[in-house]
Protein backbone atom coordinates (compact mmCIF):
# COMPACT_ATOMS: atom_id res chain seq x y z
CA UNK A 1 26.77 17.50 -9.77
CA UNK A 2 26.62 19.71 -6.52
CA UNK A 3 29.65 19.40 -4.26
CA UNK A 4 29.22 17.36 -1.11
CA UNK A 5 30.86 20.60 0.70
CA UNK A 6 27.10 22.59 -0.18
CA UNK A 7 24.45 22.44 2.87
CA UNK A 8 22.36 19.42 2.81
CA UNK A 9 19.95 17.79 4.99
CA UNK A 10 21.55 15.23 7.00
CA UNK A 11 19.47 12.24 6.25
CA UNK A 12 22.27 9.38 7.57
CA UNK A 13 22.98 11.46 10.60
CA UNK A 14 19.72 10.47 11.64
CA UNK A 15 19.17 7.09 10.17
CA UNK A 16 19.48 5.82 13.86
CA UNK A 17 16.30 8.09 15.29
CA UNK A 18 14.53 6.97 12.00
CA UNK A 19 15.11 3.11 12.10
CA UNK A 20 14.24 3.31 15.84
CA UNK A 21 10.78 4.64 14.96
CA UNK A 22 10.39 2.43 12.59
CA UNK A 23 10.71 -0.42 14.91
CA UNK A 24 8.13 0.77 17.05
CA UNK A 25 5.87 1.46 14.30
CA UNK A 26 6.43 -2.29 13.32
CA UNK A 27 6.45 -3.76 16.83
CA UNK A 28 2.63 -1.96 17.39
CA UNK A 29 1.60 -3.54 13.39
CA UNK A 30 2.44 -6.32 14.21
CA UNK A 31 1.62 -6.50 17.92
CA UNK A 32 -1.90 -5.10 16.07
CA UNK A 33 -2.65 -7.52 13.87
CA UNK A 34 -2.03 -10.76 16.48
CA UNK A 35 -3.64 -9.38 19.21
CA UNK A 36 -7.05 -7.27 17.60
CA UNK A 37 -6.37 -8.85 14.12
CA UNK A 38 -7.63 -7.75 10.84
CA UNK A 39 -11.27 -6.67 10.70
CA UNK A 40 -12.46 -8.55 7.66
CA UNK A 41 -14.45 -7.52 5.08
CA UNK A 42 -17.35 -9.51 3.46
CA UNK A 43 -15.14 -10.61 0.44
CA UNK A 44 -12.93 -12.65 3.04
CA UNK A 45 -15.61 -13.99 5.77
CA UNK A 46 -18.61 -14.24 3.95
CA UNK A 47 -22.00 -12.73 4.34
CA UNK A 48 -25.45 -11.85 2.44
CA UNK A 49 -25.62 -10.12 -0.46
CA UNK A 50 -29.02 -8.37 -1.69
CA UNK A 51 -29.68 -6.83 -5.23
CA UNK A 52 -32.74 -4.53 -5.77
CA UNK A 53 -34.05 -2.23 -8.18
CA UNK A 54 -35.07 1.18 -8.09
CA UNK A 55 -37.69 2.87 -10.43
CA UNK A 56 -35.36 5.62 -10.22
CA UNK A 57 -31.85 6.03 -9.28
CA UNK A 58 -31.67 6.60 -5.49
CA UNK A 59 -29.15 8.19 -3.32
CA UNK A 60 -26.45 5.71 -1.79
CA UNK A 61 -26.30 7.48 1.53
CA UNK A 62 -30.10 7.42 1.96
CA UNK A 63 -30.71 4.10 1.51
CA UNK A 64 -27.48 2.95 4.07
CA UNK A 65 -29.10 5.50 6.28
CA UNK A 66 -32.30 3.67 6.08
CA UNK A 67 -31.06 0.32 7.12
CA UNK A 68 -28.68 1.17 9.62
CA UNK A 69 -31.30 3.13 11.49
CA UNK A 70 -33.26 -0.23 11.58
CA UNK A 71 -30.92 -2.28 13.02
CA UNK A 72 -28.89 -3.76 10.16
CA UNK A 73 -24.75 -3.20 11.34
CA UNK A 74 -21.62 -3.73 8.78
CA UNK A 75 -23.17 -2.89 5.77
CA UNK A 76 -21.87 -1.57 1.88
CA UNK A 77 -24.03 -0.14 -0.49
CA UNK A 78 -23.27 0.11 -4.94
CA UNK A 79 -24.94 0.65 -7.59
CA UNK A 80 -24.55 -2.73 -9.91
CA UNK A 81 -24.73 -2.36 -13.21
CA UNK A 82 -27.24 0.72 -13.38
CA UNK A 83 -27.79 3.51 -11.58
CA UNK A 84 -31.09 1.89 -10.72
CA UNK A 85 -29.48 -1.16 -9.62
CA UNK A 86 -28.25 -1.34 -5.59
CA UNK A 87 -26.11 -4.21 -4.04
CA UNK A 88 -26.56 -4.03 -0.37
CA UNK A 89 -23.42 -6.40 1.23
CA UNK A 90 -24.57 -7.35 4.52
CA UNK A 91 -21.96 -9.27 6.96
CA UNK A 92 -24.29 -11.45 8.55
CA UNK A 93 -25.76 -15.07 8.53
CA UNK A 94 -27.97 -15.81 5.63
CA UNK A 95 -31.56 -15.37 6.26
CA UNK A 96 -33.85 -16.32 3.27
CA UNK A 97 -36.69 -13.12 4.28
CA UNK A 98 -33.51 -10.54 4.54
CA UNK A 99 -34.47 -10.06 1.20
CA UNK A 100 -37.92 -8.87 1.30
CA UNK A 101 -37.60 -7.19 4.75
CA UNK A 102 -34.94 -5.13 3.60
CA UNK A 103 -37.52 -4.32 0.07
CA UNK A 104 -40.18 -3.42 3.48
CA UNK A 105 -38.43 -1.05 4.58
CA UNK A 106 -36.76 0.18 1.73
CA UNK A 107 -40.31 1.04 0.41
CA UNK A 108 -42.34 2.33 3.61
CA UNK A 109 -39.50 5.07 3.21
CA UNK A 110 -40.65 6.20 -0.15
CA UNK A 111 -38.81 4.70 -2.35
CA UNK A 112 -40.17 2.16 -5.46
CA UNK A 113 -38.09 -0.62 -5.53
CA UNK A 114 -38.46 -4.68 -5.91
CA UNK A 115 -36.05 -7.26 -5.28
CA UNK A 116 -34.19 -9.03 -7.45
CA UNK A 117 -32.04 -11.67 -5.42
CA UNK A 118 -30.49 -12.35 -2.38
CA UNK A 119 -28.10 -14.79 -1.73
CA UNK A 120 -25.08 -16.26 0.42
CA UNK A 121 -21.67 -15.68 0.07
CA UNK A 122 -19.93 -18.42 1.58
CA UNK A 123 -16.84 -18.46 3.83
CA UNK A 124 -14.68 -20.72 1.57
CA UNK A 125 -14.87 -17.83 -0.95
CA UNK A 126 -13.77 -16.06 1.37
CA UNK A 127 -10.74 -18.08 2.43
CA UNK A 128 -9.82 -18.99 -1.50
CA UNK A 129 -9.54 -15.09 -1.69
CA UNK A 130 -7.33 -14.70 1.08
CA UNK A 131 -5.22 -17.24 0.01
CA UNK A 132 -4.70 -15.66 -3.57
CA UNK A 133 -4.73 -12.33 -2.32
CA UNK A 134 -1.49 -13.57 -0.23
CA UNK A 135 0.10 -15.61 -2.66
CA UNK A 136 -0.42 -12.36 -5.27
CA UNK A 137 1.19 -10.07 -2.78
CA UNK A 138 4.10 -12.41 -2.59
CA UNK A 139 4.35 -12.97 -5.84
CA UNK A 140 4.70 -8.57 -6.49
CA UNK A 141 7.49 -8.50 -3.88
CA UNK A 142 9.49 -11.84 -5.24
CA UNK A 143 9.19 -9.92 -8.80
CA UNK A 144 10.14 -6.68 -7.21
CA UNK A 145 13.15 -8.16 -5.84
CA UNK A 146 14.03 -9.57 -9.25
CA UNK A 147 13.57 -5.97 -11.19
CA UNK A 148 15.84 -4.69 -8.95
CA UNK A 149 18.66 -7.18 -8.13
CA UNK A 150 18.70 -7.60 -12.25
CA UNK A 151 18.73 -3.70 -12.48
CA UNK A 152 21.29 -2.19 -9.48
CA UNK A 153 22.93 -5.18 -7.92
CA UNK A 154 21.68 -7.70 -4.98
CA UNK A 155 22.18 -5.79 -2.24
CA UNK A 156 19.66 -2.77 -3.58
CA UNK A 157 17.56 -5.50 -4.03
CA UNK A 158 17.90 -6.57 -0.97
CA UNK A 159 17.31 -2.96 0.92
CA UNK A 160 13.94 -2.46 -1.50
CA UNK A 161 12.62 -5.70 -0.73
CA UNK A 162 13.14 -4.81 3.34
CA UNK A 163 11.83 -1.44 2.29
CA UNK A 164 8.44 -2.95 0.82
CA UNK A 165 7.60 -4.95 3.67
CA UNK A 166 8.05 -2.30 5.73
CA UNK A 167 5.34 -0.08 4.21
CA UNK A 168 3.10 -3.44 3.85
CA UNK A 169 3.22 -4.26 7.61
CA UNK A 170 2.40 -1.05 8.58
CA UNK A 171 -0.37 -0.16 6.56
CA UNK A 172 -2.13 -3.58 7.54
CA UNK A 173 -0.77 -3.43 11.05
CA UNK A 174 -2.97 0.26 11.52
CA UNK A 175 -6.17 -0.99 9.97
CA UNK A 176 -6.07 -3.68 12.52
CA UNK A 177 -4.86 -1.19 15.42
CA UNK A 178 -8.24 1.04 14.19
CA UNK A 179 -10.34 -1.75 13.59
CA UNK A 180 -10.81 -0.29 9.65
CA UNK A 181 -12.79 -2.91 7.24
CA UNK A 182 -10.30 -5.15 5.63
CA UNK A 183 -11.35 -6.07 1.51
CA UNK A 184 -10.60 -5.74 -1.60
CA UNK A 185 -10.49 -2.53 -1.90
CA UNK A 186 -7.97 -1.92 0.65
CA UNK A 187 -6.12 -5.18 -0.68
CA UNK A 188 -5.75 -3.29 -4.30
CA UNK A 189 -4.45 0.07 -2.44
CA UNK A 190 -1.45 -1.90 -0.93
CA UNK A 191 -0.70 -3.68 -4.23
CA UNK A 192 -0.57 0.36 -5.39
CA UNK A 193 1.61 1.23 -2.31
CA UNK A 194 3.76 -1.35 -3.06
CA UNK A 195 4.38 0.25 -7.09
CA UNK A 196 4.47 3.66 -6.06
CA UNK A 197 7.24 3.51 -3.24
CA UNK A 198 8.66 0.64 -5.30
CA UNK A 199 9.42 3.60 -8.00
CA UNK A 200 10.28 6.52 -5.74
CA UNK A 201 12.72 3.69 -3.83
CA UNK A 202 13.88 3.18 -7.87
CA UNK A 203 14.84 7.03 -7.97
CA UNK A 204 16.57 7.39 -4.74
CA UNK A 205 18.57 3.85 -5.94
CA UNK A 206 19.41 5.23 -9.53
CA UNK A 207 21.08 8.71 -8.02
CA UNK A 208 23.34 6.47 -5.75
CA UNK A 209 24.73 4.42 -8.09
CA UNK A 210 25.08 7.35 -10.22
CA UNK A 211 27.01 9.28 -7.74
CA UNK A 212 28.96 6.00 -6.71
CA UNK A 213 30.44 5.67 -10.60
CA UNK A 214 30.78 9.31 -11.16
CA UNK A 215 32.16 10.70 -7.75
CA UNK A 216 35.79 9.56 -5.97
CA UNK A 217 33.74 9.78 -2.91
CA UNK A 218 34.45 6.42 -0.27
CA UNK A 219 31.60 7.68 2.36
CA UNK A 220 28.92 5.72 1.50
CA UNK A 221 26.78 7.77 3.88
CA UNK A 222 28.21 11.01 2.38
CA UNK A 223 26.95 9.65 -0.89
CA UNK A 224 23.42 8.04 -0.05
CA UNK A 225 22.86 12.21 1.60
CA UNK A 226 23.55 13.49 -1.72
CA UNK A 227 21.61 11.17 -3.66
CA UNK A 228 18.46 11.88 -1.42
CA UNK A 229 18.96 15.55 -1.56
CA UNK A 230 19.25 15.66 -4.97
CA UNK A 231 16.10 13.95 -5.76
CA UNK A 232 14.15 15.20 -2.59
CA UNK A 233 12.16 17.89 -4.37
CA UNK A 234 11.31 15.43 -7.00
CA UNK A 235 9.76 12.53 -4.38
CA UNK A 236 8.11 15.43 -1.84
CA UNK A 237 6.62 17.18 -5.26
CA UNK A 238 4.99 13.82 -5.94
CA UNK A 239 3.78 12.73 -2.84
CA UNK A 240 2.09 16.05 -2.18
CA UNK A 241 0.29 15.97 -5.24
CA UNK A 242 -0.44 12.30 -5.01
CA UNK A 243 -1.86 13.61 -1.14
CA UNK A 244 -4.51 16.41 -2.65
CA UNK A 245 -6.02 13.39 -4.53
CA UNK A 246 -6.49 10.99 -2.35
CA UNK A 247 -7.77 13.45 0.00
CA UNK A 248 -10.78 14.50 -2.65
CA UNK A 249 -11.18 10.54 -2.93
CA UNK A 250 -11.68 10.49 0.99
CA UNK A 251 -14.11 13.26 1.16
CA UNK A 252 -15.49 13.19 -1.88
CA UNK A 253 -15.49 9.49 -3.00
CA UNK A 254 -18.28 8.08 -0.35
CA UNK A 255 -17.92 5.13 1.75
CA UNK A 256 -17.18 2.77 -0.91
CA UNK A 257 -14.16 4.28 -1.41
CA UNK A 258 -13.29 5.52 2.27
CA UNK A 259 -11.16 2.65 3.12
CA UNK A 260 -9.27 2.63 -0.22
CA UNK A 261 -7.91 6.09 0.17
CA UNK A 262 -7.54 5.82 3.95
CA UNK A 263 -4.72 2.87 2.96
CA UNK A 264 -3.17 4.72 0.30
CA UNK A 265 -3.00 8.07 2.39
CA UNK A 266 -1.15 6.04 4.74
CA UNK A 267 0.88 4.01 2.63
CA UNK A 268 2.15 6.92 0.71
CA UNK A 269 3.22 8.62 3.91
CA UNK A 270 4.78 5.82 5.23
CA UNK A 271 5.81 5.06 1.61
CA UNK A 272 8.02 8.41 1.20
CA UNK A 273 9.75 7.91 4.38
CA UNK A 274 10.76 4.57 3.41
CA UNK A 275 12.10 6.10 0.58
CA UNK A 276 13.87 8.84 2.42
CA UNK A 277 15.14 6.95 4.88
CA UNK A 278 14.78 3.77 5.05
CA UNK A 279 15.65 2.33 1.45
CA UNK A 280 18.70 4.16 1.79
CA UNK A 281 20.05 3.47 5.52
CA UNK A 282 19.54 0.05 5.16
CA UNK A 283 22.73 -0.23 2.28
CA UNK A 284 24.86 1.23 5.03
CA UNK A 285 24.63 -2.31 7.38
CA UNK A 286 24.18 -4.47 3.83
CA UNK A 287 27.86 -2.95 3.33
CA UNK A 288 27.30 -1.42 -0.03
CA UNK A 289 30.51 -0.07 -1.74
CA UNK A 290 32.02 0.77 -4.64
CA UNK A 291 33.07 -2.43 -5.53
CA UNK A 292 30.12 -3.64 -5.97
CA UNK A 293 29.22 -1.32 -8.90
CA UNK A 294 32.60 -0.78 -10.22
CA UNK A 295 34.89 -3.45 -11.15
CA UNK A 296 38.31 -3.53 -9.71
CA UNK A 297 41.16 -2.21 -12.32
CA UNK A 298 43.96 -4.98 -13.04
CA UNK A 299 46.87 -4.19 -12.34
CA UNK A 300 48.60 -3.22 -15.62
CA UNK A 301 51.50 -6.29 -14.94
CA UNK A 302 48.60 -9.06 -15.21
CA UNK A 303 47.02 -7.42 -18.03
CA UNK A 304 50.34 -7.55 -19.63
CA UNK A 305 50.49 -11.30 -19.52
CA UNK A 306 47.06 -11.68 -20.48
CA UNK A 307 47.93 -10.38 -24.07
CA UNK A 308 48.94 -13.02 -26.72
């Protein structure tokens, strides 16, 4: 193991300057999502959903082109199924000639295409999803909490749980500051941010308890700076790579997917400064020691009585 005495970055030096802009980044989520609030998407409020069929496959962007420039707002085009099969998600009241008005102008552009349903998506589908969406994010951070109190010791636990939230309130709180669509997708990328600082907060947390068994050091600052240098190549290594991805998939991936990588950019940024910082500042006020990890020795007078 390097010595302590080597240059390092002085991550705890500055865990007051971080945990200060944290709180501000929290204050605005938060302060976001009362005041603007969450723009929904249709899977939570509700809406119209149209199917059609094309005699051949079309292109995505055309056809959203096509209806926006006639007046139709909020909208998400798929194929379903085929290539030849679109499902236009409209956020709007239910009208029973959307349908065939949208098949009108679908067709006086060109295109060969016939209807195959339109229908209502109600509002309590909406709520049950909300609901279960909550209760399953809830449910990932009680079992996180678990894995890791069961793993390290309460206290870790403790610091990954505060950790997790942390990344979760500020992802949400920025799609509400931006007014970004809120849905499933977006809802599946935070379940992902949650894993993927979950395991680079796991790395961070195995390299301190490491050092704490292995080292005669009593600084637990001194010791959370050496565990986060030593595996800082690793976590920046992976978050840049994980970066070039998800910046093809917001480019590259269309609209469908332009939300999903927008909250998984952002969670893995905020995600690897947790990890950095955060996970491992926040032992410091839990009072974290060596104690905790390490059993204290007997003296060798009681474990003289205590043989038959």
């Amino acid at each position: 193991m390097k010595s302590l005495t080597n240059r390092h970055i002085d991550f705890m030096g500055r865990r007051q300057w971080a945990l200060t802009l944290s709180g501000i980044m929290l204050l605005v989520s938060i302060g976001a999502m009362i005041i603007q609030q969450l723009n929904l998407g249709l899977d939570f409020t509700g809406g119209t959903l149209v199917e059609v069929r094309y005699a051949n496959a079309p292109s995505l962007d055309t056809v959203r082109q096509v209806l926006e420039q006639n007046g139709f707002q909020d909208i998400a085009v798929q194929t379903f199924g085929a290539t030849t099969d679109v499902l236009i998600r409209l956020k709007q009241a239910f009208d029973a000639e959307v349908g065939h008005n949208i098949v009108a102008l679908l067709r006086d552009s060109g295109a060969s295409v016939d209807l195959v349903r339109a229908e209502f998506v109600g509002a309590q589908v909406g709520d049950q999803l909300r609901d279960q969406s909550g209760l399953g994010m809830l449910v990932a951070l009680g079992v996180v909490m678990l894995y890791v109190a069961f793993r390290f010791q309460y206290k870790f636990a403790i610091g990954a749980l505060l950790a997790l939230v942390h990344d979760v309130i500020i992802v949400i709180g920025l799609f509400a500051l931006f007014g970004l669509e809120f849905d499933l997708t977006v809802l599946a990328a935070i379940l992902a941010v949650i894993g993927y600082s979950l395991n680079d907060t796991i790395v961070v947390y195995d390299r301190i308890r490491e050092t704490i068994r292995t080292s005669q050091i009593t600084d637990m600052g001194k010791i959370i700076n050496e565990s986060i240098n030593a595996t800082l190549s690793r976590t920046l290594a992976t978050s840049s790579t994980t970066l070039l991805v998800l910046l093809a998939l917001l480019f590259l991936g269309g609209d469908m997917i332009e939300n999903f990588a927008i909250a998984l950019l952002i969670g893995i940024v905020v995600g690897t400064f947790s990890s950095i910082y955060i996970s491992g500042a926040l032992l410091i006020p839990l009072k974290l020691g060596r104690e905790d990890l390490i059993p204290p020795q007997k003296p060798r007078d009681e474990e003289e009585e205590e043989l038959p």
